[in-house]
Protein backbone atom coordinates (compact mmCIF):
# COMPACT_ATOMS: atom_id res chain seq x y z
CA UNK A 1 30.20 -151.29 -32.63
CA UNK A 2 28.84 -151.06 -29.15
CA UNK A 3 25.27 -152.53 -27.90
CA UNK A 4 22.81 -152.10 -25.57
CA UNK A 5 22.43 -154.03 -22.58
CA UNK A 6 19.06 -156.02 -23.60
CA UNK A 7 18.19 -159.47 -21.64
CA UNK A 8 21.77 -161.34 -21.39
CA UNK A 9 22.34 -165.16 -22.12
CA UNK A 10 22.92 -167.46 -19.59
CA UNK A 11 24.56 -169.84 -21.55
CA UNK A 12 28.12 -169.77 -21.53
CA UNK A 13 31.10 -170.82 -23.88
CA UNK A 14 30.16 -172.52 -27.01
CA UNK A 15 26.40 -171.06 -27.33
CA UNK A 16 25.24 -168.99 -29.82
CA UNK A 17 25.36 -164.95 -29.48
CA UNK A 18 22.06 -163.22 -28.82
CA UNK A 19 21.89 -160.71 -32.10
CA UNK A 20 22.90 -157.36 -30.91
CA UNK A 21 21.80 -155.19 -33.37
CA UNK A 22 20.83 -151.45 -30.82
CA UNK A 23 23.38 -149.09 -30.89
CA UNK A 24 24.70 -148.29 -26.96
CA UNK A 25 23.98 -145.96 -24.68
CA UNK A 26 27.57 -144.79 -23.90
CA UNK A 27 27.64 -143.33 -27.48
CA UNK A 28 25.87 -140.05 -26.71
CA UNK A 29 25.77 -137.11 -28.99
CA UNK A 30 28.81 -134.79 -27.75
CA UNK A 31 27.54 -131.45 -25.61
CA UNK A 32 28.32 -128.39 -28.24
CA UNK A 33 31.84 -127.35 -27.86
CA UNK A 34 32.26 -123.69 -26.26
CA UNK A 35 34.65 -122.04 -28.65
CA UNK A 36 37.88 -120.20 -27.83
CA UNK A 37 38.18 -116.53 -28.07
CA UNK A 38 41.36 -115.61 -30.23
CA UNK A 39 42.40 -112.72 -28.04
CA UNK A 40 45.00 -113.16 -25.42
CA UNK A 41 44.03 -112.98 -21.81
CA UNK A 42 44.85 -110.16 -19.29
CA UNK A 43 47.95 -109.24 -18.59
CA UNK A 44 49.05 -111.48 -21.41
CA UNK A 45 52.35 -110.05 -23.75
CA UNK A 46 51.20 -109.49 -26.92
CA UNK A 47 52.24 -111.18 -30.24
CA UNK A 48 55.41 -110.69 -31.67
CA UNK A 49 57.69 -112.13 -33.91
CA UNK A 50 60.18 -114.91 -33.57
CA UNK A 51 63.28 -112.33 -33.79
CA UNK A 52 63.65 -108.92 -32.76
CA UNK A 53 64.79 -106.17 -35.45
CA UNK A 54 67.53 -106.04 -35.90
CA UNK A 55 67.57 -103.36 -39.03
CA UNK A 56 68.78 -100.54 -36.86
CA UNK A 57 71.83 -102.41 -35.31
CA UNK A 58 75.24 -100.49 -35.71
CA UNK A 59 77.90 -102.30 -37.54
CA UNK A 60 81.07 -101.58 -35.83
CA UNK A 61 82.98 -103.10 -38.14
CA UNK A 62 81.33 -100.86 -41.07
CA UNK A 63 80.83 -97.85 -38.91
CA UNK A 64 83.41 -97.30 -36.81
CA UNK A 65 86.71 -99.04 -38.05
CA UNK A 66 86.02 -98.15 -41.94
CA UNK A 67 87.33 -94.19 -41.55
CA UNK A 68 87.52 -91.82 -39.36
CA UNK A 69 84.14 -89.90 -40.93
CA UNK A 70 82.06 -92.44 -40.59
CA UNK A 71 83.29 -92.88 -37.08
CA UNK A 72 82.68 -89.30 -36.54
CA UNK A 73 78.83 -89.64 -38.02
CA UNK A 74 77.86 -92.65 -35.60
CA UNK A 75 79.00 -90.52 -32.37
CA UNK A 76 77.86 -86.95 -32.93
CA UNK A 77 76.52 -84.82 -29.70
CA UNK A 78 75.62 -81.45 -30.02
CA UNK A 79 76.89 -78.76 -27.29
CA UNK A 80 75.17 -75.68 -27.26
CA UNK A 81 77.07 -72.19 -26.31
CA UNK A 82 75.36 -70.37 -23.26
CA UNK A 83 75.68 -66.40 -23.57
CA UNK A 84 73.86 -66.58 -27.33
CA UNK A 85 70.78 -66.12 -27.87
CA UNK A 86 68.53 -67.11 -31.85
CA UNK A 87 67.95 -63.82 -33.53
CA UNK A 88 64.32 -63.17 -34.61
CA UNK A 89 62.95 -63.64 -37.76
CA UNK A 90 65.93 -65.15 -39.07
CA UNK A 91 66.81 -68.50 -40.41
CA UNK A 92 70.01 -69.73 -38.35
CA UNK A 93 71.48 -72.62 -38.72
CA UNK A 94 72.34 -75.28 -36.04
CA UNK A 95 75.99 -74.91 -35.14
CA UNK A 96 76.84 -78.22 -33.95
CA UNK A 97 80.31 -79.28 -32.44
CA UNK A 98 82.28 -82.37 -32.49
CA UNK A 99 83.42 -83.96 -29.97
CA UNK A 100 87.39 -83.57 -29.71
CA UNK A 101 89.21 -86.48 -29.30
CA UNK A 102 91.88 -86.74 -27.05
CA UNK A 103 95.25 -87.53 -28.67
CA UNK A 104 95.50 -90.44 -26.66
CA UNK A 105 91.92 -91.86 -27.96
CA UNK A 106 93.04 -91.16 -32.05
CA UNK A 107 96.50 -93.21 -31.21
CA UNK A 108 94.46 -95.63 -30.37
CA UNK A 109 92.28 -95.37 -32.99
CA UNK A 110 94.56 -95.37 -35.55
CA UNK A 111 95.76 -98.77 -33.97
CA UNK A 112 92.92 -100.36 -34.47
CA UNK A 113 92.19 -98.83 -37.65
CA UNK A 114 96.28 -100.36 -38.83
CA UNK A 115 95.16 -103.44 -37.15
CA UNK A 116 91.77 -104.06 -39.13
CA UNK A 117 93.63 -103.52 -42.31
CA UNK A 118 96.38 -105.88 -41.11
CA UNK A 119 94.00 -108.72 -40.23
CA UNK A 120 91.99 -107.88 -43.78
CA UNK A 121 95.05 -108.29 -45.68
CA UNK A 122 96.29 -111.62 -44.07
CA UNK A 123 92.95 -113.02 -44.37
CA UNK A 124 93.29 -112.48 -47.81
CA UNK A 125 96.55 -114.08 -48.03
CA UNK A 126 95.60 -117.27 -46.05
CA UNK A 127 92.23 -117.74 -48.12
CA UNK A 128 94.66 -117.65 -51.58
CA UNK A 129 97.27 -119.87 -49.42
CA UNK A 130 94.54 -122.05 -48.64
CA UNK A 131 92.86 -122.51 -51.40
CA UNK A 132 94.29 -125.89 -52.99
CA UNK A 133 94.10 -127.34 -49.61
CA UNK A 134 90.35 -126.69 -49.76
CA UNK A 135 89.41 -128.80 -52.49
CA UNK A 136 89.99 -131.87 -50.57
CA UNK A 137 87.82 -131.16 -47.23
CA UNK A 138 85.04 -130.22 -49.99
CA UNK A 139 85.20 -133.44 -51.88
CA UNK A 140 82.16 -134.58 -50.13
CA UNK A 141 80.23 -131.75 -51.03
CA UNK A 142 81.00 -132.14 -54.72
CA UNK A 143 80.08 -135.76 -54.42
CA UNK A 144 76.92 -134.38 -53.06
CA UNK A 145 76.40 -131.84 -55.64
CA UNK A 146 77.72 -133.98 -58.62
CA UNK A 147 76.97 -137.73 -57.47
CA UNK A 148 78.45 -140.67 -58.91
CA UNK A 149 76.58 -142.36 -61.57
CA UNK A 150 74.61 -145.42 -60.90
CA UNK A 151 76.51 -147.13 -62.93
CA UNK A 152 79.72 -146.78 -60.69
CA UNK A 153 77.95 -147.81 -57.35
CA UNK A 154 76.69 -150.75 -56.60
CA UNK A 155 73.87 -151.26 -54.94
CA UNK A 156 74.10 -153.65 -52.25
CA UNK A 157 72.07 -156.95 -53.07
CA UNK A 158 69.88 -157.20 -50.44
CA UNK A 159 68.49 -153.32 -51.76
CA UNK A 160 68.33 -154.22 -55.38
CA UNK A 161 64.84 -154.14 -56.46
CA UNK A 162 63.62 -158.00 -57.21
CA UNK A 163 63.25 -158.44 -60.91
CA UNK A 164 59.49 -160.04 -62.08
CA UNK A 165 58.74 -161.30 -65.38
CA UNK A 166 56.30 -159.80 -67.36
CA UNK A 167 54.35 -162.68 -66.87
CA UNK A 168 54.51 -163.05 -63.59
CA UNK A 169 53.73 -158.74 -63.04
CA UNK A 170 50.27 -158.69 -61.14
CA UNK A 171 50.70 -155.70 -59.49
CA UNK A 172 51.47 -153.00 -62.65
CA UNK A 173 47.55 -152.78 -63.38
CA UNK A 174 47.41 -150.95 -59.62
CA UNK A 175 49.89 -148.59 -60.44
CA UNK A 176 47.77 -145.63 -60.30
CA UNK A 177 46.47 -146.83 -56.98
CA UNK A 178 48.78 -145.37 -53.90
CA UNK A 179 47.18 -147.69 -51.69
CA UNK A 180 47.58 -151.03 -53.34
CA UNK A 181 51.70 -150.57 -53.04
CA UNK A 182 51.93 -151.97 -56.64
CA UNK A 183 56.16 -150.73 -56.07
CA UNK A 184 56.57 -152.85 -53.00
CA UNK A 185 53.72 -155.46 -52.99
CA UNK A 186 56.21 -158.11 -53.66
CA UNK A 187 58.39 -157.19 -51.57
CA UNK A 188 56.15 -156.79 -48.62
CA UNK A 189 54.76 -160.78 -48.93
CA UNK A 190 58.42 -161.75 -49.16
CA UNK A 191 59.02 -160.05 -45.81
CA UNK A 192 55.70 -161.71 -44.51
CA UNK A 193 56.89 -164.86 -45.93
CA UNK A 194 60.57 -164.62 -44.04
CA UNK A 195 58.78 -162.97 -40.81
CA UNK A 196 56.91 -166.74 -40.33
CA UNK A 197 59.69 -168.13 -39.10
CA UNK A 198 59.45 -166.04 -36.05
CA UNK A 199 55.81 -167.39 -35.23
CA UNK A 200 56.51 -171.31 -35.94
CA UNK A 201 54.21 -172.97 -33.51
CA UNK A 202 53.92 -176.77 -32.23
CA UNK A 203 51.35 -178.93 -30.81
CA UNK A 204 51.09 -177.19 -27.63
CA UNK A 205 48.23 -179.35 -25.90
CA UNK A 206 50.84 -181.82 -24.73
CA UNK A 207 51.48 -179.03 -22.09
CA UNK A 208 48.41 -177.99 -21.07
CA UNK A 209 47.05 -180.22 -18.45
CA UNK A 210 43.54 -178.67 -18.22
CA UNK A 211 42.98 -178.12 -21.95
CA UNK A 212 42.50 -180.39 -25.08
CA UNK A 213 41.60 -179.94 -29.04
CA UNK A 214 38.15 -180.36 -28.42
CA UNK A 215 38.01 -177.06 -26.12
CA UNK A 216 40.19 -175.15 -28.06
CA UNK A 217 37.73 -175.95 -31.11
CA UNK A 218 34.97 -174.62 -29.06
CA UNK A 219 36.41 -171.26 -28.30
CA UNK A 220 37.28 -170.83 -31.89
CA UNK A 221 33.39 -171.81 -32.69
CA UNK A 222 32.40 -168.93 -30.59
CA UNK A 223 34.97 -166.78 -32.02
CA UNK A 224 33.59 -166.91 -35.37
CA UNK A 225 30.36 -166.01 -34.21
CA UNK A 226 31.54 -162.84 -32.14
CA UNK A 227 33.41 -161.80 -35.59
CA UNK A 228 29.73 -162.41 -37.12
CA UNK A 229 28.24 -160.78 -34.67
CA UNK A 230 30.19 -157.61 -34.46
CA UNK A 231 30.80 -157.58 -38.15
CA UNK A 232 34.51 -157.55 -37.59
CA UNK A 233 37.18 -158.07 -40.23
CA UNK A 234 38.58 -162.11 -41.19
CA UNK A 235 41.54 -160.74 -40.80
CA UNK A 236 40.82 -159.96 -36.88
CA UNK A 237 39.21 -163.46 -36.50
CA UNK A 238 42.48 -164.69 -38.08
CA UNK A 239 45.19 -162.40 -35.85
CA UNK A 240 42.80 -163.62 -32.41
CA UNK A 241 43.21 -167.17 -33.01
CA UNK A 242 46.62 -166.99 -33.56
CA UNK A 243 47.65 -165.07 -30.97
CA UNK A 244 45.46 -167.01 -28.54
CA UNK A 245 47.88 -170.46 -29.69
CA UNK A 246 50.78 -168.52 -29.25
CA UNK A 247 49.96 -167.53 -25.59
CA UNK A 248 48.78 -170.95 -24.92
CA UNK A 249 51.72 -172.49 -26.20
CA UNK A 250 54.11 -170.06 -23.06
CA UNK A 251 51.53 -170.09 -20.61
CA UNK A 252 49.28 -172.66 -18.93
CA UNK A 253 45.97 -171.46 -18.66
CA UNK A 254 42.89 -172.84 -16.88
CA UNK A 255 39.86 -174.40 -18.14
CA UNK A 256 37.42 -171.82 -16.67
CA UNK A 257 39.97 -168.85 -17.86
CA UNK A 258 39.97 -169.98 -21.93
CA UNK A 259 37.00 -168.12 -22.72
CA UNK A 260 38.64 -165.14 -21.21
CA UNK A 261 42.10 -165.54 -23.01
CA UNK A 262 39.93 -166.17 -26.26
CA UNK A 263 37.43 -162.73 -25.79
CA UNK A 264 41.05 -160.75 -24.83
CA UNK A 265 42.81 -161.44 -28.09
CA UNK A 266 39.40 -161.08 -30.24
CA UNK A 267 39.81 -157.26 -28.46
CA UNK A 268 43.72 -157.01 -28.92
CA UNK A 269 43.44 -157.97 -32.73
CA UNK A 270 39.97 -155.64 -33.23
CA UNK A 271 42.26 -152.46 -32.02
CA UNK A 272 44.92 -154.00 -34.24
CA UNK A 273 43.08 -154.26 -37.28
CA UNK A 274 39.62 -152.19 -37.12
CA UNK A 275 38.90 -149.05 -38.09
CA UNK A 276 35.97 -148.72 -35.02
CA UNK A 277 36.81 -151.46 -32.45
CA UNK A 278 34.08 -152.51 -30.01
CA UNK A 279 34.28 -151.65 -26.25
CA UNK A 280 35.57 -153.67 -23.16
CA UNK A 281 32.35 -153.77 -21.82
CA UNK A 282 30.82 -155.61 -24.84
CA UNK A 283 33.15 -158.11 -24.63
CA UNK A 284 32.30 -158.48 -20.84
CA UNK A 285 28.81 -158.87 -21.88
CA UNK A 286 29.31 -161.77 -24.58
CA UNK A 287 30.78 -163.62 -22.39
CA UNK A 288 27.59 -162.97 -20.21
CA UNK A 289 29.90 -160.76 -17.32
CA UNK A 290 31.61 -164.41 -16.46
CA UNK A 291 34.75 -162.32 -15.70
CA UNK A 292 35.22 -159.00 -14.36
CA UNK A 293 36.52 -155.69 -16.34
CA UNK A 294 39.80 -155.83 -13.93
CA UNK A 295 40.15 -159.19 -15.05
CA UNK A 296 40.07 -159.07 -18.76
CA UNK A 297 42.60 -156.09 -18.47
CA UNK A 298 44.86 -157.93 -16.56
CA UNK A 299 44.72 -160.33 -19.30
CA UNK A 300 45.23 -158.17 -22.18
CA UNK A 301 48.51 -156.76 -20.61
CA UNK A 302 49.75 -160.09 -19.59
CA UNK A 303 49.25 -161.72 -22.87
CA UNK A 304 50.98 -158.73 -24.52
CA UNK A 305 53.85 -159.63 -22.08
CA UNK A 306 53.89 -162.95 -23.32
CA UNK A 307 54.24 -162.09 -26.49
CA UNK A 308 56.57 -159.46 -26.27
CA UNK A 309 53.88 -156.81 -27.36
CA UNK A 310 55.08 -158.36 -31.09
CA UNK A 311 51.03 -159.14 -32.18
CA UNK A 312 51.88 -158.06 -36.24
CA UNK A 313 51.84 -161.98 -36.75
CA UNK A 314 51.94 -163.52 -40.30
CA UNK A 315 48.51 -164.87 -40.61
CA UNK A 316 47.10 -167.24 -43.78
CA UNK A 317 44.22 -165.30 -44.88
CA UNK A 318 46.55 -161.92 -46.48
CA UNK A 319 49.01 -164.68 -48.57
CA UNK A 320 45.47 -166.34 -49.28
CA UNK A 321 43.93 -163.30 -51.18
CA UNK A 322 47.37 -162.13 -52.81
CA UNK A 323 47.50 -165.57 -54.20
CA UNK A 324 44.00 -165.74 -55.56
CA UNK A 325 44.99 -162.58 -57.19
CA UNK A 326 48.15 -164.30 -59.25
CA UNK A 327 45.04 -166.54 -61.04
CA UNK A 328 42.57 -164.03 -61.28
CA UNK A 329 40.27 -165.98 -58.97
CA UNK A 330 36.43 -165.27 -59.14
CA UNK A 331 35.00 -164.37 -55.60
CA UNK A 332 33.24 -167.50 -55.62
CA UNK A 333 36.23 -169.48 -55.82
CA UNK A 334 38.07 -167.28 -53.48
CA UNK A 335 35.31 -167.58 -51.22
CA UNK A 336 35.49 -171.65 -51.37
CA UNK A 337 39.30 -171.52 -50.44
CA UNK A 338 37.98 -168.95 -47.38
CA UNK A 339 36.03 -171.87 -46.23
CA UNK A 340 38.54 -174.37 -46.41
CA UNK A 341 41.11 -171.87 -44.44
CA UNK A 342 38.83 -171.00 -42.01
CA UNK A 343 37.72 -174.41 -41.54
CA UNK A 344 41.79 -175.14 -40.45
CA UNK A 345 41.25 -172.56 -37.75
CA UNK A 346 39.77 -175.34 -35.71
CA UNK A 347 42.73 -178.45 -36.31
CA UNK A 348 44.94 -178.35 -34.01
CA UNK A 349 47.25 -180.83 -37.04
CA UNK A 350 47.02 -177.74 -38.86
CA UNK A 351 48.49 -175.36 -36.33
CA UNK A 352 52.48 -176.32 -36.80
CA UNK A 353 51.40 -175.49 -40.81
CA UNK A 354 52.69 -171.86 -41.66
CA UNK A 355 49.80 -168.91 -42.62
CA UNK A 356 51.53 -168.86 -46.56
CA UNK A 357 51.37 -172.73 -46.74
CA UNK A 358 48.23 -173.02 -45.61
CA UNK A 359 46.99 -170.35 -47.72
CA UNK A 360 48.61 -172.54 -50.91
CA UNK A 361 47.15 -175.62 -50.14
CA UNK A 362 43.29 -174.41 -49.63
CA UNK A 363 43.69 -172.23 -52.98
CA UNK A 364 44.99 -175.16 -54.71
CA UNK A 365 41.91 -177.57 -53.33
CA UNK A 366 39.83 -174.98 -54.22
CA UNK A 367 41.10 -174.55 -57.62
CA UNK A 368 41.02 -178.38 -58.51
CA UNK A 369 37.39 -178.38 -57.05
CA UNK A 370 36.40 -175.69 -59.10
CA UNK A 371 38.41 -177.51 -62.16
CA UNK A 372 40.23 -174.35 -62.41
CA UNK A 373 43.78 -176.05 -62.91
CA UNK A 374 46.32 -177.03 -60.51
CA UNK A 375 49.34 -174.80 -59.04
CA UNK A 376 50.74 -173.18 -62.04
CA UNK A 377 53.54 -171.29 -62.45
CA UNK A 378 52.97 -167.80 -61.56
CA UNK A 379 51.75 -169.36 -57.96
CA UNK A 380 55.14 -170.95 -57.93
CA UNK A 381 56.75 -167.53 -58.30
CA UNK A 382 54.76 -165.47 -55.90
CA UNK A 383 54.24 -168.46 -53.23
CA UNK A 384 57.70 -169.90 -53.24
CA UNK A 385 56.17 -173.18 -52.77
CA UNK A 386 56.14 -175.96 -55.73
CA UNK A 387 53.57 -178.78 -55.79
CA UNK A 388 55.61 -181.02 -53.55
CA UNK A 389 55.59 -178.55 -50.92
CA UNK A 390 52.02 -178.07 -50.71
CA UNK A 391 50.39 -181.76 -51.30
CA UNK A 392 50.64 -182.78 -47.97
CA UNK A 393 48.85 -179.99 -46.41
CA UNK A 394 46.04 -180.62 -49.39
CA UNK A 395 45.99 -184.08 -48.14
CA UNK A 396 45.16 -182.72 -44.76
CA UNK A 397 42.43 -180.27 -45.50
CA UNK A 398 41.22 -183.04 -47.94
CA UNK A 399 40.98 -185.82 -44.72
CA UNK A 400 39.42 -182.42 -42.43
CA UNK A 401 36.56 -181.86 -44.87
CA UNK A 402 35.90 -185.37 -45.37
CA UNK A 403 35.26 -186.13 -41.25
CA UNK A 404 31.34 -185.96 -40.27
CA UNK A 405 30.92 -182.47 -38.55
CA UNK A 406 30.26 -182.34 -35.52
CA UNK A 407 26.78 -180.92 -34.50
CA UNK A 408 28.97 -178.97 -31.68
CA UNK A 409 30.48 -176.90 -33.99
CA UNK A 410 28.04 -175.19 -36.21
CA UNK A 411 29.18 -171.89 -36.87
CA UNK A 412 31.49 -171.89 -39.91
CA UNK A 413 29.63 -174.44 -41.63
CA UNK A 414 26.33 -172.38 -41.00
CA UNK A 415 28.23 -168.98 -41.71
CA UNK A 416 29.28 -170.34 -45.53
CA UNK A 417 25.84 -172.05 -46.07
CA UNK A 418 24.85 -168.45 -46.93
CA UNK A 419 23.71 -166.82 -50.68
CA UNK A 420 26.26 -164.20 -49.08
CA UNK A 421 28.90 -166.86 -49.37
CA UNK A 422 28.12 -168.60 -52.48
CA UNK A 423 26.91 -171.82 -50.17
CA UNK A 424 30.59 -172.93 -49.84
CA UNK A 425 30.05 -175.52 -47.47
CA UNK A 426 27.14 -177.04 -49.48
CA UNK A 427 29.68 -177.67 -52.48
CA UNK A 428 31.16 -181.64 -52.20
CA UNK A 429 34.21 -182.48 -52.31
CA UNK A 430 36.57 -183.06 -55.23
CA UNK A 431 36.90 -186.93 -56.01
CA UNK A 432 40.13 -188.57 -54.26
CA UNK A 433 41.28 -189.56 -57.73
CA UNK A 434 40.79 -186.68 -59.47
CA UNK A 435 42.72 -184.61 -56.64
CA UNK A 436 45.65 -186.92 -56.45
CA UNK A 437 45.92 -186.52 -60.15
CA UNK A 438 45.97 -182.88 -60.02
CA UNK A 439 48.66 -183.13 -57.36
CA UNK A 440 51.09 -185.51 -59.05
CA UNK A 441 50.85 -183.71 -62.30
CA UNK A 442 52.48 -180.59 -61.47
């Protein structure tokens, strides 16, 4: 939602937002609409249909080659006889003449007529001729009309509809909601789940001479507060940090420039994902009109470039709320694995970890802090990911949470210290023991 311009910040990357709470000026209330008469213009042809009538259309076929009366009806012409005059008073009737033919024009008339018939009766003859060699050329038809059963087809595999347990169903209870996709739900996160490969990333920093962990952690910092600040979706927080690594890992940027490629995916993934995205010119001003609106555009079109305008990236937080839904996860232990995930937003150990993995092992820490159970089945069926797969990434968020914050970055820990977010981020941590435990059990 846009702003007003009120006093701007000097401070730059890595301070706090000023609260923007006025609604901006550019919004104004729309001048009333003059409305458009419904009749044409001058000189303008008038409505019609899309064909013309064609009711009163002679058939020459019917009305001129069927006999010789009903050639004689479609061509009459009256000649009237000079020298004779109407008598008065009395009823006369109109004399009317036909036209003589010419000998010459009823020869060839009677040609034609011979030849009609002629062509009628071997058209006859072919279509009865013809008629076994038909049935082939309209096989496909019939197979149309009359398909084979299912039973005789086979369905290729990779079109088969995947089979779920009744246990394992989580999606038949949304059946009478169209926009939950309870048909292809499963289907979908499988796609999401093969579509990661795509976005694999590596520890990128190694390449960028002007840039280190400690920056990048920074800009993500401020990132969550512009998302607070704008009241934008997780889901565009999510899709503008990862888009942000993945242009950093093709493209060397500057020092002074990272707060620029950092504001340009935050607008890139707010027209992606929100319903009312905010302006250019906001994001010029929360960044306190460092860079110029020719510059950020520049940048928007040469990240999408870079990336091939493919931006519909896998990201953790979707596979972390279908997930939560396979264990019927209260909000307020959803919203503790939310912490932990977002809290991996700012490793750069954590980057080379794919979204769905990710997602797994901060539901699975969140579940064993909650004493909720470990990774049960159902999560094995959904995730694709047993136990094994998952402990090491637990063992990293485990080592992240246990670190002493750092008084630079405040804003996620301050953000889940909220009533709003069930204090999160004032819960401690699980005992080492206890969480090994859980982890070697499954």
């Amino acid at each position: 939602m846009p702003f007003t311009r009120g006093k701007k910040p000097t401070t730059r990357a890595g301070s706090k937002i000023p609260k923007l709470s006025a609604t901006s000026a550019e919004n104004q209330e729309e001048g009333p609409q003059v409305k458009r008469s419904s009749s044409p213009p001058h000189g303008a042809p008038k409505k019609r249909t899309a064909f013309i009538d064609i009711t009163n259309a002679v058939d020459l076929t019917d009305g001129w080659l069927s006999s010789d009366a009903s050639f004689k009806r479609a061509h009459k012409v009256q000649f009237s006889i000079p020298g004779k005059k109407k008598e008065a008073g009395k009823k006369t009737e109109k004399k009317t003449s036909v036209t003589s033919v010419s000998a010459k024009s009823r020869t060839n008339l009677k040609k034609l007529l011979s030849a009609s018939s002629e062509e009628t009766d071997r058209e006859k003859t072919d279509s009865e001729e013809d008629e076994n060699s038909s049935k082939d050329e309209t096989a496909p038809v019939e197979e149309l009309v009359n398909p084979v059963p299912p039973a005789v087809r086979e369905v290729p595999a990779h079109l088969r509809k995947q089979h779920i347990p009744q246990e394992f169903d989580i999606d038949s209870e949304n059946s009478e909601d169209c926009y939950m996709c309870p048909e292809y739900a499963k289907d979908i996160f499988d796609y999401l789940k093969r579509r990661e490969e795509k976005f694999v990333l590596t520890n990128y920093m190694t390449r960028q001479p002007s840039l280190n962990a400690e920056m990048r952690a920074i800009l993500i910092d401020w990132l969550v507060e512009v998302q607070e600040n704008f009241e934008l979706y997780h889901e565009t927080l999510y899709l503008a940090v990862t888009m942000a690594d993945h242009f950093l890992s093709k493209t060397v940027v500057l020092r002074e420039m990272l707060q620029l490629v950092g504001s340009t995916t935050m607008l890139l993934a707010s027209k992606f994902e929100e319903r009312s995205p905010p302006c250019v010119d906001d994001f010029l001003y929360i960044c306190d009109d460092a860079y110029k609106r020719e510059e950020l555009i520049a940048m928007e079109a040469n990240i999408l470039r870079t990336l091939s305008f493919d931006i519909n990236i896998p990201i953790p937080y979707r596979f972390l709320r279908r997930y939560s839904k396979c264990v019927n996860a209260g909000m307020d232990t959803l919203t503790l694995a939310r912490y932990y995930c977002e809290m991996s937003l700012m490793e750069m150990d954590l980057v080379t970890e794919r979204g769905s993995l990710l997602a797994s092992a901060c539901l699975l820490l969140a579940l064993v802090t909650k004493d909720l159970g470990g990774w049960s089945p159902i999560l094995q069926f959904h995730s694709g990911y047993q136990t094994s797969d998952v402990a090491p990434v637990v063992r990293k968020l485990y080592f992240m949470l246990l670190a002493p914050p750092d008084d630079k970055l405040k804003a996620i820990r301050s953000k889940y210290s909220h009533k709003v977010f069930f204090e999160s981020a004032c819960l401690p941590l699980v005992d080492i023991d206890v969480l090994e435990k859980a982890l070697a059990s499954q």
